[in-house]
N, C-alpha and C. Protein backbone atom coordinates (compact mmCIF):
# COMPACT_ATOMS: atom_id res chain seq x y z
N UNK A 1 0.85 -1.18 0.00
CA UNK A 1 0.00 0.00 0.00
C UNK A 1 0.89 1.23 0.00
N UNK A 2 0.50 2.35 -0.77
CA UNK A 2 1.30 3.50 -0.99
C UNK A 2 0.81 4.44 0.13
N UNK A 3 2.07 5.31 0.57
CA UNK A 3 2.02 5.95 2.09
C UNK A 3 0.49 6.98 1.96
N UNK A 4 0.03 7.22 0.34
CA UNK A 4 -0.94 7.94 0.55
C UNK A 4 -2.22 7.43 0.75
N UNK A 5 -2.08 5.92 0.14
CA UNK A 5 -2.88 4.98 0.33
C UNK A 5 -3.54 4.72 2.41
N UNK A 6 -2.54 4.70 2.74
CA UNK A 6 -2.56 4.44 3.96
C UNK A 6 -2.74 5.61 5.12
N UNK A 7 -2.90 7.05 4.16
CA UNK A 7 -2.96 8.07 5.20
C UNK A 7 -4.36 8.37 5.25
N UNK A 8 -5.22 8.71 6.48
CA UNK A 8 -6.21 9.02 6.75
C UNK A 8 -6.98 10.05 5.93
N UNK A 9 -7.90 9.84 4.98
CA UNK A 9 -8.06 11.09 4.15
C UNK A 9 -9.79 11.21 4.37
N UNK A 10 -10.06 12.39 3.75
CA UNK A 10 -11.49 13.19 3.80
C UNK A 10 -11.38 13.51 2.50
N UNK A 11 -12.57 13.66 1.77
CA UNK A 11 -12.53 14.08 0.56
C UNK A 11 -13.79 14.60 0.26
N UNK A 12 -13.56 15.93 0.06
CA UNK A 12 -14.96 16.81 0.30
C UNK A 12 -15.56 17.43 -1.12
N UNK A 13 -16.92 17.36 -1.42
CA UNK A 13 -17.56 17.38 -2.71
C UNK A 13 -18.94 18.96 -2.07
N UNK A 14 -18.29 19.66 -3.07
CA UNK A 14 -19.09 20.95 -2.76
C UNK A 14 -20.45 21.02 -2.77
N UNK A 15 -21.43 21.92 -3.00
CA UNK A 15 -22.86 21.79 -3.66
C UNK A 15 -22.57 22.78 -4.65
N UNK A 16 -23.54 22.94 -5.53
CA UNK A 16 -24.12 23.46 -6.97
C UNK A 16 -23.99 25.02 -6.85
N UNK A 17 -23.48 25.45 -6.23
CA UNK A 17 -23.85 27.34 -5.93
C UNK A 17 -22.29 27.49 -5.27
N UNK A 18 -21.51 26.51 -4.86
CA UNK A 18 -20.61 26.56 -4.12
C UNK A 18 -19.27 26.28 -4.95
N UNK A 19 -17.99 26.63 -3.97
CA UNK A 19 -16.72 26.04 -4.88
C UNK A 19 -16.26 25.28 -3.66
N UNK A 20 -14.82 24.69 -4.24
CA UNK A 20 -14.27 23.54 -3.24
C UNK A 20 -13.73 23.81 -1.83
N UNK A 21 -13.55 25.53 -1.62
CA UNK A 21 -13.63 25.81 -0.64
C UNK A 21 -14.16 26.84 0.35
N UNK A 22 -15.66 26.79 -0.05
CA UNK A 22 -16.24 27.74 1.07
C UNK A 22 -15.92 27.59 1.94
N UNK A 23 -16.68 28.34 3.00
CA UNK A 23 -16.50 27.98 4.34
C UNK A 23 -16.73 26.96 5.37
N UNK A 24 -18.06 26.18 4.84
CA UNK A 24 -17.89 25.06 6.21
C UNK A 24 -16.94 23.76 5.34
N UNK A 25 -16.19 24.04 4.11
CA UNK A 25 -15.56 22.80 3.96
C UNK A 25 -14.20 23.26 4.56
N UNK A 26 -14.11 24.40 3.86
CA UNK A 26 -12.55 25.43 5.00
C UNK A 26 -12.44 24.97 6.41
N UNK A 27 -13.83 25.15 7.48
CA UNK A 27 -14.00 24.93 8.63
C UNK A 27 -13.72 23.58 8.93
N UNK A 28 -14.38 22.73 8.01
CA UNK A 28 -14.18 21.12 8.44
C UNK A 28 -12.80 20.37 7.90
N UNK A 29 -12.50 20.82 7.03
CA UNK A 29 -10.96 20.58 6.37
C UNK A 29 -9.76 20.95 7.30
N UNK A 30 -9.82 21.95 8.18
CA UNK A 30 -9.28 22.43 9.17
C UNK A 30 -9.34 21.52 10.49
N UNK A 31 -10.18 21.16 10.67
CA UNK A 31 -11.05 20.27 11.61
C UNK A 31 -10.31 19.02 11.75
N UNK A 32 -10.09 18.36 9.75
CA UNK A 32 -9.74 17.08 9.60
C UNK A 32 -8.40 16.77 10.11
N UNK A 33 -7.16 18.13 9.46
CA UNK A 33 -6.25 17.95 9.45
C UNK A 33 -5.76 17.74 11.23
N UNK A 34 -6.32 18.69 11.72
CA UNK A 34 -5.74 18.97 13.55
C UNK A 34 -6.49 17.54 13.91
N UNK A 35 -6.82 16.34 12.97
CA UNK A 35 -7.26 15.37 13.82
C UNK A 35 -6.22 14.13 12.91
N UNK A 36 -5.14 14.58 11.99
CA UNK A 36 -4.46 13.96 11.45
C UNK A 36 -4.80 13.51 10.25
N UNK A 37 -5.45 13.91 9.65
CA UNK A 37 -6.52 13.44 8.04
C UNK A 37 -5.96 14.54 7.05
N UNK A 38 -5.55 13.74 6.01
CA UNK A 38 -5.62 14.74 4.69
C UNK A 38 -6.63 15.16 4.28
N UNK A 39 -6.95 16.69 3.69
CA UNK A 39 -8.40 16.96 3.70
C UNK A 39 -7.77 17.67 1.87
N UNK A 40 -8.92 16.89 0.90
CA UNK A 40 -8.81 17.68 -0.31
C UNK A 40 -10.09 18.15 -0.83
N UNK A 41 -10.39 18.58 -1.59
CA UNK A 41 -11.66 18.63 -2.22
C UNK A 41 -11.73 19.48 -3.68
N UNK A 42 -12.14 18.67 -4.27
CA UNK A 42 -12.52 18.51 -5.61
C UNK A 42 -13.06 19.78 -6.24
N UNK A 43 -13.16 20.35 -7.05
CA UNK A 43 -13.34 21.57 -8.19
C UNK A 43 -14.57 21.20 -9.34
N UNK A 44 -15.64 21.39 -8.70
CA UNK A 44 -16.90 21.01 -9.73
C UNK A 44 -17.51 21.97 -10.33
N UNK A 45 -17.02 23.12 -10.14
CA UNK A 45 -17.54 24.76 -10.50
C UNK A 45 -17.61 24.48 -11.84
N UNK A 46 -18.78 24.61 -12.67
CA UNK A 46 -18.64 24.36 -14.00
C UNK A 46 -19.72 23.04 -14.59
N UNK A 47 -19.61 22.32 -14.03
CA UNK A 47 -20.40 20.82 -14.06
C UNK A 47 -21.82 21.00 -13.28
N UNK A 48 -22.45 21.06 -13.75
CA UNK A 48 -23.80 21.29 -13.22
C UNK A 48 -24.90 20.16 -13.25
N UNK A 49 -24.17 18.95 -13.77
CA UNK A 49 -24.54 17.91 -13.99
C UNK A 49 -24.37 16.59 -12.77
N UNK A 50 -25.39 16.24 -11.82
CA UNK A 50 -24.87 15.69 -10.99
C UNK A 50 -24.13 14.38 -11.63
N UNK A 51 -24.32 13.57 -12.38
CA UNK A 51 -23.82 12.04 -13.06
C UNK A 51 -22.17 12.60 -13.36
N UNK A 52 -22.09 14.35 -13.71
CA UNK A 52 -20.78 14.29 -14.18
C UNK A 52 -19.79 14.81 -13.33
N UNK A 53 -20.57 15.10 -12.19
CA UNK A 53 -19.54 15.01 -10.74
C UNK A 53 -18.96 13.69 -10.03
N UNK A 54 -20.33 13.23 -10.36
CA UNK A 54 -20.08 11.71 -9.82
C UNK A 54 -18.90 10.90 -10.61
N UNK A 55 -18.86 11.11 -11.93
CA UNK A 55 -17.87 10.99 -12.70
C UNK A 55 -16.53 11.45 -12.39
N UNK A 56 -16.60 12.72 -12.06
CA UNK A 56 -15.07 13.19 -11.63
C UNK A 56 -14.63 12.50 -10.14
N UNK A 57 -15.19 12.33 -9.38
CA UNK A 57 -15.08 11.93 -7.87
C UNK A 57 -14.59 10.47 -8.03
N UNK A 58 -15.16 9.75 -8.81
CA UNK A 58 -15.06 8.38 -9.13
C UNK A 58 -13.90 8.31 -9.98
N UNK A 59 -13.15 8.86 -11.01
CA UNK A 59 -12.26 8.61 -11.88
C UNK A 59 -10.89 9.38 -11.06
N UNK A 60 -11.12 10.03 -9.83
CA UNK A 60 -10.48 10.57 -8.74
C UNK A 60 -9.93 9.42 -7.97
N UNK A 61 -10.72 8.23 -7.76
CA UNK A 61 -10.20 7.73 -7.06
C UNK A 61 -9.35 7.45 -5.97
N UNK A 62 -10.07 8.45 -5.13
CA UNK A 62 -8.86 8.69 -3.58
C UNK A 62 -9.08 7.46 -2.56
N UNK A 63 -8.21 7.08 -2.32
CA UNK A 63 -7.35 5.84 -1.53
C UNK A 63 -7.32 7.06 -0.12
N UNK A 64 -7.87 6.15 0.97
CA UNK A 64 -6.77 6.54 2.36
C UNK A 64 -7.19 5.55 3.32
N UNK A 65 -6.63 5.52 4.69
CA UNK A 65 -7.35 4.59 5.89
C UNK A 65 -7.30 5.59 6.74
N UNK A 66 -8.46 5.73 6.90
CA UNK A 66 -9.81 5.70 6.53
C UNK A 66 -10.07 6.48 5.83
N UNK A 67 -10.49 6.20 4.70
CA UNK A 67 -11.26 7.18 3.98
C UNK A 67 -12.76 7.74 4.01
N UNK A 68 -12.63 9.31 4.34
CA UNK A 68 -13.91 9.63 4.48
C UNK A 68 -14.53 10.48 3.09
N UNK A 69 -15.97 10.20 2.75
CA UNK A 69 -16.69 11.04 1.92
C UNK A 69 -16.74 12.25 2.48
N UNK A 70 -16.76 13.34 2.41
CA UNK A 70 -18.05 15.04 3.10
C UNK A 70 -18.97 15.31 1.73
N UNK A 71 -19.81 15.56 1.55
CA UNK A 71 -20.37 16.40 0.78
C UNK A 71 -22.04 17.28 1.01
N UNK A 72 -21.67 18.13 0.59
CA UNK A 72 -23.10 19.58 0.94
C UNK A 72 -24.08 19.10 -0.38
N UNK A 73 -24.77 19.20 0.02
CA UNK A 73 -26.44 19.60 -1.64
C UNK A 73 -25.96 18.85 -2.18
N UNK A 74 -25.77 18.83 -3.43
CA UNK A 74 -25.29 18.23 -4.82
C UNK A 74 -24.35 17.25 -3.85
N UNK A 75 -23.39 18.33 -3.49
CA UNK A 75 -22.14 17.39 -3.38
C UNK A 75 -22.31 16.15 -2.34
N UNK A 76 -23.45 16.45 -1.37
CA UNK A 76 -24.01 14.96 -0.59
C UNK A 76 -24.57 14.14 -1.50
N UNK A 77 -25.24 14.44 -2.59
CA UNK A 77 -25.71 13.15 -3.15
C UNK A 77 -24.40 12.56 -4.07
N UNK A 78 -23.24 13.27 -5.18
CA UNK A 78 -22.14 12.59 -5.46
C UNK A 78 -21.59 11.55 -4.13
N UNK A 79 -21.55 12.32 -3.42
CA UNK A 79 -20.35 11.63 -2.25
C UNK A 79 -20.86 10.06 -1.87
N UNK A 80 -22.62 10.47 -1.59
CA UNK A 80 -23.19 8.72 -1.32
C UNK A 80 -23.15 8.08 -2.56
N UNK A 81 -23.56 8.67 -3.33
CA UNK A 81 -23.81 7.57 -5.05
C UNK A 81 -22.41 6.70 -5.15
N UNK A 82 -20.76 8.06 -4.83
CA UNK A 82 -19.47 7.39 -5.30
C UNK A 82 -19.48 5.91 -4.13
N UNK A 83 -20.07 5.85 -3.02
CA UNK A 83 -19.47 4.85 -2.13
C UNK A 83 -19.71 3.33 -2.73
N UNK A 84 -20.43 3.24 -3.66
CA UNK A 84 -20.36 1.86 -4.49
C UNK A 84 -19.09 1.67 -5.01
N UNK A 85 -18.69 2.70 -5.80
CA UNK A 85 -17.47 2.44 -6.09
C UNK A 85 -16.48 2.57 -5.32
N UNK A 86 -16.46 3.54 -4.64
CA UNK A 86 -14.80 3.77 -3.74
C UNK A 86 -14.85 3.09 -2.52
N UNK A 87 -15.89 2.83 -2.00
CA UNK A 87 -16.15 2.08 -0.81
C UNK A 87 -15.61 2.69 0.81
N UNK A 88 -15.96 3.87 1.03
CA UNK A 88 -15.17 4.94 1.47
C UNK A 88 -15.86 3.77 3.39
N UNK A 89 -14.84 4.64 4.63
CA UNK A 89 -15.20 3.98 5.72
C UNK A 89 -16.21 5.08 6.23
N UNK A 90 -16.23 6.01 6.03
CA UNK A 90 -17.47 6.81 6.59
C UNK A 90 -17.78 8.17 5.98
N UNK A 91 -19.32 8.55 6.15
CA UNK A 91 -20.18 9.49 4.96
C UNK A 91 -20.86 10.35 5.57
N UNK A 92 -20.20 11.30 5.61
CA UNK A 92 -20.69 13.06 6.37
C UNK A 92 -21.56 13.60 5.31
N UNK A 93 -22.81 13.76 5.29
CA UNK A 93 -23.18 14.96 4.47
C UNK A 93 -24.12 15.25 4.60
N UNK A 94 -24.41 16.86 4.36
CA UNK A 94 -24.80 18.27 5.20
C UNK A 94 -26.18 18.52 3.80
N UNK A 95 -27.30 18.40 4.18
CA UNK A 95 -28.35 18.75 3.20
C UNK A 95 -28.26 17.89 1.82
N UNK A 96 -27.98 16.79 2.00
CA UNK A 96 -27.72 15.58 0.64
C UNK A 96 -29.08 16.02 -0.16
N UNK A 97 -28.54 16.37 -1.74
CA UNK A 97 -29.96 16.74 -2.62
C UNK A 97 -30.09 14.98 -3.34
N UNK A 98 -30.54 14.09 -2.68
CA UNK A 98 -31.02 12.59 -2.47
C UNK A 98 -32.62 12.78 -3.07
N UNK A 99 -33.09 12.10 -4.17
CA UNK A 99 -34.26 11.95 -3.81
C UNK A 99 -35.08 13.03 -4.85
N UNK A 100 -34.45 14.17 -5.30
CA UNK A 100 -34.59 15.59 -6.07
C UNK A 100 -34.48 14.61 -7.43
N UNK A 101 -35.51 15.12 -8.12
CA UNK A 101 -35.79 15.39 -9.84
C UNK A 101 -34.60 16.12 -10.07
N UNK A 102 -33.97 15.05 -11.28
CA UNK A 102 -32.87 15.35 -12.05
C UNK A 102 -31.75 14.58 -11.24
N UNK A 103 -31.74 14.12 -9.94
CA UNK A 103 -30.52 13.08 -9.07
C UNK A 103 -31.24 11.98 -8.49
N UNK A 104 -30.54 11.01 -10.10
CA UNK A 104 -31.38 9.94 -10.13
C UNK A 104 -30.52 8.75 -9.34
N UNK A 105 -30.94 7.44 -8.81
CA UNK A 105 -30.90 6.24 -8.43
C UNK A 105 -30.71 6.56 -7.06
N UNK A 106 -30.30 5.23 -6.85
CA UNK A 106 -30.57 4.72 -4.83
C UNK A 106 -29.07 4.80 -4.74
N UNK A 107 -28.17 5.14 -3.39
CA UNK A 107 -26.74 5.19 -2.92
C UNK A 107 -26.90 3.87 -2.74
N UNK A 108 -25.70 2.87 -2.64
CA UNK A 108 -25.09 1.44 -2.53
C UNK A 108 -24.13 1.89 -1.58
N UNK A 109 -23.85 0.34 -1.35
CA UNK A 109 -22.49 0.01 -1.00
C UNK A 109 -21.68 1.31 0.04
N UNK A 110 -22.77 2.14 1.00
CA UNK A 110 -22.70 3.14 1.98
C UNK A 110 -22.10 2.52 3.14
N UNK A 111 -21.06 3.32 3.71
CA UNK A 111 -20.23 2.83 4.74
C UNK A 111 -21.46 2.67 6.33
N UNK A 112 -21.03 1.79 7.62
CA UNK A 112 -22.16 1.81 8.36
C UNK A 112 -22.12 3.19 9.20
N UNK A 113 -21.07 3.92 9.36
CA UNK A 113 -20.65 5.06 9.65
C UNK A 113 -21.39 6.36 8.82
N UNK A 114 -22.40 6.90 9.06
CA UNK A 114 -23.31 8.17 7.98
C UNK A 114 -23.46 9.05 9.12
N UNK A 115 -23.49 10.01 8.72
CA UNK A 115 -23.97 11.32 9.64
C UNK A 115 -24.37 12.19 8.44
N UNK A 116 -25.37 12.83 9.11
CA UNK A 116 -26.34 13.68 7.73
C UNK A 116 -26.86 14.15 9.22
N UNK A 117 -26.70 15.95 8.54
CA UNK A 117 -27.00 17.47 9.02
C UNK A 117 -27.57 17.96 8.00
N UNK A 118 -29.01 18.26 8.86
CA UNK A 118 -30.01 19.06 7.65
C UNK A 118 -30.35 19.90 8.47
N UNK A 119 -30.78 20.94 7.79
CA UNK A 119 -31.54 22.37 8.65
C UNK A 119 -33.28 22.12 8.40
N UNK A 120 -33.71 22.36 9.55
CA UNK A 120 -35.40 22.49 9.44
C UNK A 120 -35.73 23.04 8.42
N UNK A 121 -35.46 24.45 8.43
CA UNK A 121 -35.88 25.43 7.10
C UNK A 121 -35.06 25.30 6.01
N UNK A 122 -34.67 24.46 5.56
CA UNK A 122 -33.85 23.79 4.01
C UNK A 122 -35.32 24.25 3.30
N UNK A 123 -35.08 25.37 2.37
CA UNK A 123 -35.91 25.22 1.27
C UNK A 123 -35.39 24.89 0.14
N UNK A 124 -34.19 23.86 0.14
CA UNK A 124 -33.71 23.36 -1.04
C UNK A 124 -33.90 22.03 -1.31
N UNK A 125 -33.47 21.50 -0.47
CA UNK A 125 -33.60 20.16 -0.30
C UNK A 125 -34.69 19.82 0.94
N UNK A 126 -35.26 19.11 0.66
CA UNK A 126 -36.44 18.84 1.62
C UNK A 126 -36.03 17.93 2.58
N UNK A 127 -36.31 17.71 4.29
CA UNK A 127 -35.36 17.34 5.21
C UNK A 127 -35.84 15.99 4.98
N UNK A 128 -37.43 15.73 4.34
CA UNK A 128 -37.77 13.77 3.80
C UNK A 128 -36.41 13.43 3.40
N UNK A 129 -35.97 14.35 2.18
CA UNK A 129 -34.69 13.74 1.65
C UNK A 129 -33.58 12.72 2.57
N UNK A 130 -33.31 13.64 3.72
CA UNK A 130 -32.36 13.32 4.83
C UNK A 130 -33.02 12.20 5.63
N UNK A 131 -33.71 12.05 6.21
CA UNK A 131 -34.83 11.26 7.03
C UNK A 131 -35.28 9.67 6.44
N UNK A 132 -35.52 9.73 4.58
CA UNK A 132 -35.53 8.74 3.84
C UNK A 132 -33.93 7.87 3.93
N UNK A 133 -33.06 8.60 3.16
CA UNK A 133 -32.10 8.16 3.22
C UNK A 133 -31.38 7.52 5.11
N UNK A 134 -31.48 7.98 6.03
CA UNK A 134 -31.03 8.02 6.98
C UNK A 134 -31.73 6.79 7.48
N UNK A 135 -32.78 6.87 7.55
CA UNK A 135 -34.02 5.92 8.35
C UNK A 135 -33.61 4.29 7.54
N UNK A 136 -32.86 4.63 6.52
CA UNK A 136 -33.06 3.28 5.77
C UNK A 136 -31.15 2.54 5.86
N UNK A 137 -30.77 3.44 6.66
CA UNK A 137 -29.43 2.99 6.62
C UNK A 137 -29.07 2.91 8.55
N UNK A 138 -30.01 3.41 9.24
CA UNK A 138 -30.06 3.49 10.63
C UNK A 138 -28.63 4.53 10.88
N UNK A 139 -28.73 5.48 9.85
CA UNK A 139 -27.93 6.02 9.88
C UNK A 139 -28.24 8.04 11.71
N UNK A 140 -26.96 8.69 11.59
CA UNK A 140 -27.24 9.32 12.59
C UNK A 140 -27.73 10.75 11.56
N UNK A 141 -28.86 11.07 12.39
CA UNK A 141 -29.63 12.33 11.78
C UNK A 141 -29.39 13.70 12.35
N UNK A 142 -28.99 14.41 12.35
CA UNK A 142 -29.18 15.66 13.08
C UNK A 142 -30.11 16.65 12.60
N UNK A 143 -31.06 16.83 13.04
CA UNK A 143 -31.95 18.15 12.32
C UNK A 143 -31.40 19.58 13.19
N UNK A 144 -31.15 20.69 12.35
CA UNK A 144 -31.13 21.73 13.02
C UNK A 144 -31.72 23.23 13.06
N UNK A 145 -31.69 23.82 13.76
CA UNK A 145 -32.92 24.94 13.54
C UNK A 145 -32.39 25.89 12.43
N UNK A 146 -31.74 25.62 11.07
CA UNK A 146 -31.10 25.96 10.36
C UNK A 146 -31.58 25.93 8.62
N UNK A 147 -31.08 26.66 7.56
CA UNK A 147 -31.67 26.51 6.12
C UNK A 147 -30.69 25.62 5.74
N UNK A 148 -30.57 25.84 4.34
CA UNK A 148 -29.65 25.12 3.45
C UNK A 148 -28.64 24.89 3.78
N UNK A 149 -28.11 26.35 3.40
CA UNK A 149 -26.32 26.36 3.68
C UNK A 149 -25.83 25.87 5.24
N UNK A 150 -26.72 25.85 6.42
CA UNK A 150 -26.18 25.60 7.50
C UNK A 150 -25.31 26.23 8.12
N UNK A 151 -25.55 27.88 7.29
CA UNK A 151 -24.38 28.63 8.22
C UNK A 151 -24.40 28.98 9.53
N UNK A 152 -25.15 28.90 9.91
CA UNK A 152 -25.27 29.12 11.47
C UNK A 152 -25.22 28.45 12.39
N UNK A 153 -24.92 26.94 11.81
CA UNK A 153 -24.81 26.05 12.35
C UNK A 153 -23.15 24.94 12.56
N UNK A 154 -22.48 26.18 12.25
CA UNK A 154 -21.27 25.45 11.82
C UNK A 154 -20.27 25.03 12.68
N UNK A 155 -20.91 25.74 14.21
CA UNK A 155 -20.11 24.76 15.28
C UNK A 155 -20.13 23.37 15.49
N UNK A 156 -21.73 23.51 15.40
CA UNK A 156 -22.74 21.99 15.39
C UNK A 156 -21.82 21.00 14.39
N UNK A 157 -21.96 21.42 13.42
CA UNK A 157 -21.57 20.97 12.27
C UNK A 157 -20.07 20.35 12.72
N UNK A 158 -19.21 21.10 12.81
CA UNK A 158 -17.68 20.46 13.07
C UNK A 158 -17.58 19.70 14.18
N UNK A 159 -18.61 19.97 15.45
CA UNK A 159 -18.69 19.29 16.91
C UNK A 159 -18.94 17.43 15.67
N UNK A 160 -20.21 17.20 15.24
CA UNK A 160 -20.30 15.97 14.96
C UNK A 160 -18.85 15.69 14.00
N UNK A 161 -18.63 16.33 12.87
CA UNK A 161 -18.02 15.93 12.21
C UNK A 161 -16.64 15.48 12.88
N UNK A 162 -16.06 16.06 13.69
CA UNK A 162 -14.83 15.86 14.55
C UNK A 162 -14.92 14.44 15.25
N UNK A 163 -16.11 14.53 15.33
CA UNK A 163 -16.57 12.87 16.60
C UNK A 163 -16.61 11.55 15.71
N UNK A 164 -17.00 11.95 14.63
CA UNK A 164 -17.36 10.86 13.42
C UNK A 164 -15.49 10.80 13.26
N UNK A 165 -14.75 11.58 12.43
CA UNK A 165 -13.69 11.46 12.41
C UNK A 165 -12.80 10.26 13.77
N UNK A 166 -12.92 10.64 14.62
CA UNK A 166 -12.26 10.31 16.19
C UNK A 166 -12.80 8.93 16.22
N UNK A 167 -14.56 8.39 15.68
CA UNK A 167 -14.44 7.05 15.50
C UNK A 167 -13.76 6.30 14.77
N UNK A 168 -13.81 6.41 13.26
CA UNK A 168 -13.20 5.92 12.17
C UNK A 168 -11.94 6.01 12.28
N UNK A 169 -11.25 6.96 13.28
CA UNK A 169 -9.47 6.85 13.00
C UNK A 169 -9.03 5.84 13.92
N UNK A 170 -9.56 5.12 14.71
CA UNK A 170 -9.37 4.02 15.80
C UNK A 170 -9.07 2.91 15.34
């Protein structure tokens, strides 16, 4: 196994309005590293096509132990769809657009490790989205008194994400 193969990585997939490093991936990428994780994330600005993100993420092919998915909106539904293929050890993502006309099929092959953060007032993604997907994987839910972007929620946000991390690196 190659040393990058073997280093703890995160690999974070933006949403549709966003680039690879706003702020809560800045915040959580920051998060990853002070917990020993390589944190990269991908450049989809341009691709508006969810199948052809999923495409880039997948022909990306990032290797680590443990490898984690992140992804926001869009970029939560790439991140679960890629785990068939990459087979990642655990799947953070913040308002997954799951379930939305135009982001088609069911996620596979999902690590047992999921955490999904949705805001009550998401008028983007509807929180069924989160709740469907979650309920069917006994996965951990957080609802928060929050919209889409989850900016106000971004302590919340790094408090789980840090804890999820701290399991999987054991």
């Amino acid at each position: 196994m190659s040393a990058s193969a073997s280093t703890p990585r995160v690999v974070f997939a933006h949403g549709k309005e966003s680039g690879p490093w706003g702020s809560k991936i800045t915040r959580l990428a920051d998060a990853a590293r002070a917990l020993g994780f390589t944190a990269e994330s991908l450049d989809y600005q341009g691709l508006d096509d969810p199948a052809a993100r999923l495409t880039r993420l997948c022909d990306h092919a990032p290797k680590g132990a443990p490898l984690v998915l992140a992804g926001s909106s869009m970029g939560g539904y790439v991140s679960a769809m890629a785990c068939d293929r990459l087979a990642p050890d655990a799947l953070f993502l913040m308002a997954p657009a799951l379930y939305m006309p135009g982001y088609p099929g069911e996620p596979a092959g999902c690590p047992s490790d999921i955490e999904i953060v949705h805001g009550w007032h998401d008028d983007i993604v509807p929180v069924t989205a989160s709740l469907r997907f979650g309920e069917s994987r006994a996965a951990r839910v957080h609802l928060l008194p929050d919209g889409h972007r989850l900016s106000e929620s971004l302590e919340a946000i790094e408090a789980l994400f840090r804890a999820q991390l701290a399991r999987v690196a054991r």
